[in-house]
C-alpha atoms as a PDB file:
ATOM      1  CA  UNK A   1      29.418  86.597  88.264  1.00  0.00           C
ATOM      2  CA  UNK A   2      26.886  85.486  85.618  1.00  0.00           C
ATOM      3  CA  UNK A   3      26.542  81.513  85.866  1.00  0.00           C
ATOM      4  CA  UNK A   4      26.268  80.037  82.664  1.00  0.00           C
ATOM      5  CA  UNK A   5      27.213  76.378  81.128  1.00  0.00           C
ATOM      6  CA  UNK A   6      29.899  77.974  79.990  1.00  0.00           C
ATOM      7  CA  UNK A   7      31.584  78.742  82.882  1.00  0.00           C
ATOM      8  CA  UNK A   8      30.344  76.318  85.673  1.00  0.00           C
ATOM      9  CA  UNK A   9      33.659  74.479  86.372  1.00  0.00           C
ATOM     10  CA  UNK A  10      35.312  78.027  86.919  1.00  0.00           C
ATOM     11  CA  UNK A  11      32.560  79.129  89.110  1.00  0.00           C
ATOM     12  CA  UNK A  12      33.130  76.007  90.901  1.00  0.00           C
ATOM     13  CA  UNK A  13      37.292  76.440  91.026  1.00  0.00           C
ATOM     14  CA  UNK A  14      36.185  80.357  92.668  1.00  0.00           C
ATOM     15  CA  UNK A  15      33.970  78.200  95.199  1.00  0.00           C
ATOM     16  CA  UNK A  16      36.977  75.598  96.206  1.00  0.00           C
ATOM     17  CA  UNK A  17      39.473  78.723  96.740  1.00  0.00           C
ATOM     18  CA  UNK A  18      37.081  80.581  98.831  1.00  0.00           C
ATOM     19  CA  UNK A  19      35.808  77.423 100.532  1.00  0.00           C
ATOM     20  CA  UNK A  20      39.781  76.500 101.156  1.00  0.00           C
ATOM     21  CA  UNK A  21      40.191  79.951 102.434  1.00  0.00           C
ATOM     22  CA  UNK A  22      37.493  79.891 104.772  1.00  0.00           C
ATOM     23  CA  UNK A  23      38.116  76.728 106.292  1.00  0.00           C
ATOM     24  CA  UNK A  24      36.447  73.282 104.711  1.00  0.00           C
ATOM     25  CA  UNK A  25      34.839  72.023 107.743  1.00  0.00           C
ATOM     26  CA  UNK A  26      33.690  75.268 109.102  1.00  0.00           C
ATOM     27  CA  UNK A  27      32.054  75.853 105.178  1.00  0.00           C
ATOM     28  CA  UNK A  28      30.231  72.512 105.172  1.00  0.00           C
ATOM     29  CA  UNK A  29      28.936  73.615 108.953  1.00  0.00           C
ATOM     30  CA  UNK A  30      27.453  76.686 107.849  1.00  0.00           C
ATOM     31  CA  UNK A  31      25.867  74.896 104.861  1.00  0.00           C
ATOM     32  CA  UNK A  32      24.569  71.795 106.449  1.00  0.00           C
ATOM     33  CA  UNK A  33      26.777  69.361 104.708  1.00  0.00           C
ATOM     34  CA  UNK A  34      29.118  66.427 105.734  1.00  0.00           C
ATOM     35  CA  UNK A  35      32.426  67.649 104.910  1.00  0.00           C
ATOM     36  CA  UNK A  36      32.763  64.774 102.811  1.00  0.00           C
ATOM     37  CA  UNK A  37      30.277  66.271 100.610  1.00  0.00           C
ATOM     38  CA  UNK A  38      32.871  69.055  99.713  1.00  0.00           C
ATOM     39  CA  UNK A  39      35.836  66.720  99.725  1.00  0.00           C
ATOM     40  CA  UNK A  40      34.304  64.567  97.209  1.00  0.00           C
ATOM     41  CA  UNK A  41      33.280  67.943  95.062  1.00  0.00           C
ATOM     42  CA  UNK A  42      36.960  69.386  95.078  1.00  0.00           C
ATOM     43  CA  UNK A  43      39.573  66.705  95.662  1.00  0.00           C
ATOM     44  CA  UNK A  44      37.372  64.047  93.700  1.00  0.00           C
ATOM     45  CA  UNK A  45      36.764  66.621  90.800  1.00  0.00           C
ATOM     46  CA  UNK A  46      32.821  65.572  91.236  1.00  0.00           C
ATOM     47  CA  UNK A  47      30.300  68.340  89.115  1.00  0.00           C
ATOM     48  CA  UNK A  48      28.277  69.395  92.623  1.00  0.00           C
ATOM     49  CA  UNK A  49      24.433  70.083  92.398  1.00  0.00           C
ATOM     50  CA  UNK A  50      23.718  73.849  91.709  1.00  0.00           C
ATOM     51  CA  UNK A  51      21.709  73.373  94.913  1.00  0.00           C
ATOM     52  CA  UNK A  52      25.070  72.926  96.854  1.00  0.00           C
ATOM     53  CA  UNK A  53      27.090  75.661  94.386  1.00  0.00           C
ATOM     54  CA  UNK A  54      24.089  78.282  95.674  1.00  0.00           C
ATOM     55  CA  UNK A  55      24.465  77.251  99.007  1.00  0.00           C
ATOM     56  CA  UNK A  56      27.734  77.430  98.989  1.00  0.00           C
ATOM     57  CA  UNK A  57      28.338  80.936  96.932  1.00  0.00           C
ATOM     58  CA  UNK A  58      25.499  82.391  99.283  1.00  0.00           C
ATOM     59  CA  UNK A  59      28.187  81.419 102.803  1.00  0.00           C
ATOM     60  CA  UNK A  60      30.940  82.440 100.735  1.00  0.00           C
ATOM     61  CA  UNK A  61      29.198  85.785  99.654  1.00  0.00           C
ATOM     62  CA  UNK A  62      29.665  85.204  96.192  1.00  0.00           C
ATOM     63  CA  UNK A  63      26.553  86.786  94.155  1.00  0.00           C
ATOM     64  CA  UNK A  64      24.825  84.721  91.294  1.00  0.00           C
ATOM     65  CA  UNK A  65      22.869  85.631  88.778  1.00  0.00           C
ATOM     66  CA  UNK A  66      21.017  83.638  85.622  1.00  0.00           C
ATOM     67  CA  UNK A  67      20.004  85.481  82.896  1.00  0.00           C
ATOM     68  CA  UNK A  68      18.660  84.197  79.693  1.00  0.00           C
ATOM     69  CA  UNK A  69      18.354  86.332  76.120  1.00  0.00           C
ATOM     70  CA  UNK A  70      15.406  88.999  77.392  1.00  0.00           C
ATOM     71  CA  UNK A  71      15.615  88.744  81.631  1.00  0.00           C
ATOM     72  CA  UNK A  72      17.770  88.534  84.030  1.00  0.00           C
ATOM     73  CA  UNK A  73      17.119  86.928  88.249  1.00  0.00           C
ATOM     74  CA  UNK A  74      19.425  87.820  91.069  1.00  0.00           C
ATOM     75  CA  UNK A  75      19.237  84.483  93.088  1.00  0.00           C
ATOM     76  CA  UNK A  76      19.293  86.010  95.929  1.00  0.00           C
ATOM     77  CA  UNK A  77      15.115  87.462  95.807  1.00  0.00           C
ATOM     78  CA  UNK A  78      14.695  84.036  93.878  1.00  0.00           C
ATOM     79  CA  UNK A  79      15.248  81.851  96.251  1.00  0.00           C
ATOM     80  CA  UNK A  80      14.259  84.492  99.295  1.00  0.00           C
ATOM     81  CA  UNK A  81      12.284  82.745 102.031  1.00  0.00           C
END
């Protein structure tokens, strides 16, 4: 999926299904969140940080990429530690 401002909120809506699918509590585990955190992002309709959409996509699986007119980043070597 290419993240762009355009399509946040249904990058977002993929997250909650997967994240509801996987198990709420287990997902904010694996990502090092309360899962209040998520609550408040899907049942409170809050915009969540693109720090917590990575972390979430990358426990979900889901690969992100930016790209702007002339180059594209896959997140994934981006934010490689």
């Amino acid at each position: 999926m290419e993240l762009t401002k355009d399509n946040y909120e249904a990058f977002i809506k993929h997250l909650e299904r997967l994240t509801r699918e996987r198990g709420l509590y287990k997902t904010a585990q694996d990502i090092g969140v309360q899962p209040k955190t998520l609550y408040r992002v899907f049942e409170l309709e809050n915009t969540p940080s693109l720090k917590l959409a990575l972390a979430l996509a990358d426990v979900l699986g889901v690969k992100v990429s930016l790209s702007d007119s002339n180059v594209a980043a896959d997140l994934g070597s981006f934010f490689a530690e």
